[in-house]
C-alpha atoms as a PDB file:
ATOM      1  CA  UNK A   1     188.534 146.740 148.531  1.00  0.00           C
ATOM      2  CA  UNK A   2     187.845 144.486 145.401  1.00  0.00           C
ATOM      3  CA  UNK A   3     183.899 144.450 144.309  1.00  0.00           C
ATOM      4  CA  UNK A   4     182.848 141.019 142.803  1.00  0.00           C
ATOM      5  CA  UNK A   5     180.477 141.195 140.173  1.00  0.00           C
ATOM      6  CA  UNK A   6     177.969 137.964 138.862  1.00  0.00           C
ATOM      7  CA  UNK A   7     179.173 137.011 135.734  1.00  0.00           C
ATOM      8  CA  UNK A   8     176.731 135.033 133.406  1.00  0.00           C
ATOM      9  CA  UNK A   9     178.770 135.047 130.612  1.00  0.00           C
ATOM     10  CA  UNK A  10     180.573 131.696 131.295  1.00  0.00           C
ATOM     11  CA  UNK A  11     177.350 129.954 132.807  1.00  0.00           C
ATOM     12  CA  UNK A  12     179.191 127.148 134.409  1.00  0.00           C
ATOM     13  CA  UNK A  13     177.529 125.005 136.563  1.00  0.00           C
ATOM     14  CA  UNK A  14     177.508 125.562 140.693  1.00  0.00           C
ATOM     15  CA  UNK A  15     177.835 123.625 143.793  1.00  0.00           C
ATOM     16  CA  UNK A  16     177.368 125.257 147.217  1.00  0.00           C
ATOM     17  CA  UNK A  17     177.276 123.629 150.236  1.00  0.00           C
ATOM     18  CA  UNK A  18     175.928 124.428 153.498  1.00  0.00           C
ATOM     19  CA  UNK A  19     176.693 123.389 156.688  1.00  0.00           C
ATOM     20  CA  UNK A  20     172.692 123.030 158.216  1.00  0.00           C
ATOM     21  CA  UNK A  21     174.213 123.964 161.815  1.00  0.00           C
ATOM     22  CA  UNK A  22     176.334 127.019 160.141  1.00  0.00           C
ATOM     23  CA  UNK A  23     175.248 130.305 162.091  1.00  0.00           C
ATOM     24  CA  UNK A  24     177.247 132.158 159.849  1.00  0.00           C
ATOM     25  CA  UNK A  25     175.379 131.389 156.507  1.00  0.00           C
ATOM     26  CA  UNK A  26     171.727 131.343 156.606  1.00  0.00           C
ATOM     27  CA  UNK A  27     169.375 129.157 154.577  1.00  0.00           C
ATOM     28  CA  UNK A  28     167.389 132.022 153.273  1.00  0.00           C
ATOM     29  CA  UNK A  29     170.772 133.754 152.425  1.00  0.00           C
ATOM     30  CA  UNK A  30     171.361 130.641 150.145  1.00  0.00           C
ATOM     31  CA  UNK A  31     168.213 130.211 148.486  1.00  0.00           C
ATOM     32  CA  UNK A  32     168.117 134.024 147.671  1.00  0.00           C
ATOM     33  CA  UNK A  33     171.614 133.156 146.418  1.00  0.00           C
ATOM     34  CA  UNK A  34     170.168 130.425 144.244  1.00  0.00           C
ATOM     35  CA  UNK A  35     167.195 132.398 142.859  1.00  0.00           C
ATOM     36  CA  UNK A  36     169.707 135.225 142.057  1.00  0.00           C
ATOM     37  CA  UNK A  37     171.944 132.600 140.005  1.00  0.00           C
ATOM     38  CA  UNK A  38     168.877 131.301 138.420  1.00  0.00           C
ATOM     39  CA  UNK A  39     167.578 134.835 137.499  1.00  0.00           C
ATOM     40  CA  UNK A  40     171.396 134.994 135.795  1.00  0.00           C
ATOM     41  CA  UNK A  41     171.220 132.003 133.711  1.00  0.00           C
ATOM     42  CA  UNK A  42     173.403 130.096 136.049  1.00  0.00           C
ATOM     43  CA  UNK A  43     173.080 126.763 137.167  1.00  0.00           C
ATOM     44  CA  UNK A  44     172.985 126.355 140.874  1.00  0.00           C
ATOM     45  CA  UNK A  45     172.687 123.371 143.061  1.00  0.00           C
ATOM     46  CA  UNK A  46     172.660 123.916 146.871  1.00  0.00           C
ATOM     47  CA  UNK A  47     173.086 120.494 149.306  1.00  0.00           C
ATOM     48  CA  UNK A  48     172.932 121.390 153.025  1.00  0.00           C
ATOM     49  CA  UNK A  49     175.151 118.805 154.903  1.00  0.00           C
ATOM     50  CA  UNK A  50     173.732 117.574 158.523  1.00  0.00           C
ATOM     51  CA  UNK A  51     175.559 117.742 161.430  1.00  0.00           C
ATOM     52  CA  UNK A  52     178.024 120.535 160.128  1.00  0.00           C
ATOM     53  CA  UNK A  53     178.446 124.224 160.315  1.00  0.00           C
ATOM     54  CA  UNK A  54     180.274 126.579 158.396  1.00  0.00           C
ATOM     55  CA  UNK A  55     183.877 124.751 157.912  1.00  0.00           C
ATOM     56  CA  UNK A  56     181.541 121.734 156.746  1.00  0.00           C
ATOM     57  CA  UNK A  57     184.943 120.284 154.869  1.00  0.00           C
ATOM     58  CA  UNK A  58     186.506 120.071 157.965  1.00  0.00           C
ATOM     59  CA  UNK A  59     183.470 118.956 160.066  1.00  0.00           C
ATOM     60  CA  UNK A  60     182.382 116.522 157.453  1.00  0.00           C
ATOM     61  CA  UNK A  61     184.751 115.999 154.698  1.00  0.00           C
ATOM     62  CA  UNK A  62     184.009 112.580 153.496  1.00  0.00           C
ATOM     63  CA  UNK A  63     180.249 113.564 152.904  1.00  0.00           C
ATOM     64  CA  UNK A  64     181.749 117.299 151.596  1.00  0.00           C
ATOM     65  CA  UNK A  65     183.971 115.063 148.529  1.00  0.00           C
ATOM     66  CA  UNK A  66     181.177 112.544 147.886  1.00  0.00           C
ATOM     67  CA  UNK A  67     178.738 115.685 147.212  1.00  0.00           C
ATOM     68  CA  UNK A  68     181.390 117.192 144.956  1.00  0.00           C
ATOM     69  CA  UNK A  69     182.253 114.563 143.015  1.00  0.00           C
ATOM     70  CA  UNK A  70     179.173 113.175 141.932  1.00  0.00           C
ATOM     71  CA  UNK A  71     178.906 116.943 141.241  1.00  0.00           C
ATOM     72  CA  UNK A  72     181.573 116.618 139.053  1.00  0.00           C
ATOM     73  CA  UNK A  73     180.860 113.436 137.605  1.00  0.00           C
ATOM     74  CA  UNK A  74     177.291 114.842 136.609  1.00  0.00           C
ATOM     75  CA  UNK A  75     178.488 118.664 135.124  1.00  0.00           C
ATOM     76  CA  UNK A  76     181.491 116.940 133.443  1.00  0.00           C
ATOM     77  CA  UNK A  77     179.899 113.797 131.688  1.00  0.00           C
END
């Protein structure tokens, strides 16, 4: 199996999204996520979508592609 490793070299920007029903991905996971991107250098934004769980884009997609463009339009100019 392939290991991942966080790579702050290329300190793009991140969006992560989070179904707030998910049982699969904790809030506490994510914000350890985020403080671990932050202690990296990397720029991490976490939105937690209501009324979802874990396939949030197919639970919620048009709030999912608002999110993530306005992401875009922000990180992008």
């Amino acid at each position: 199996m392939e290991s991942f490793v966080l790579d702050s070299s290329a300190k793009m920007p991140n969006l992560w999204l989070r179904g707030a029903d998910s049982v699969l991905v904790k809030q506490h996971e994510m914000k350890r996520a985020l403080k671990l991107a932050a202690e990296s250098g990397i720029a991490a934004e976490l939105k937690l979508i209501p009324s979802a769980g874990h396939l949030l884009p197919l639970e919620r997609p048009e709030q999912a592609n608002l999110i993530a463009k306005e992401f875009l339009y922000k990180t992008t100019g």
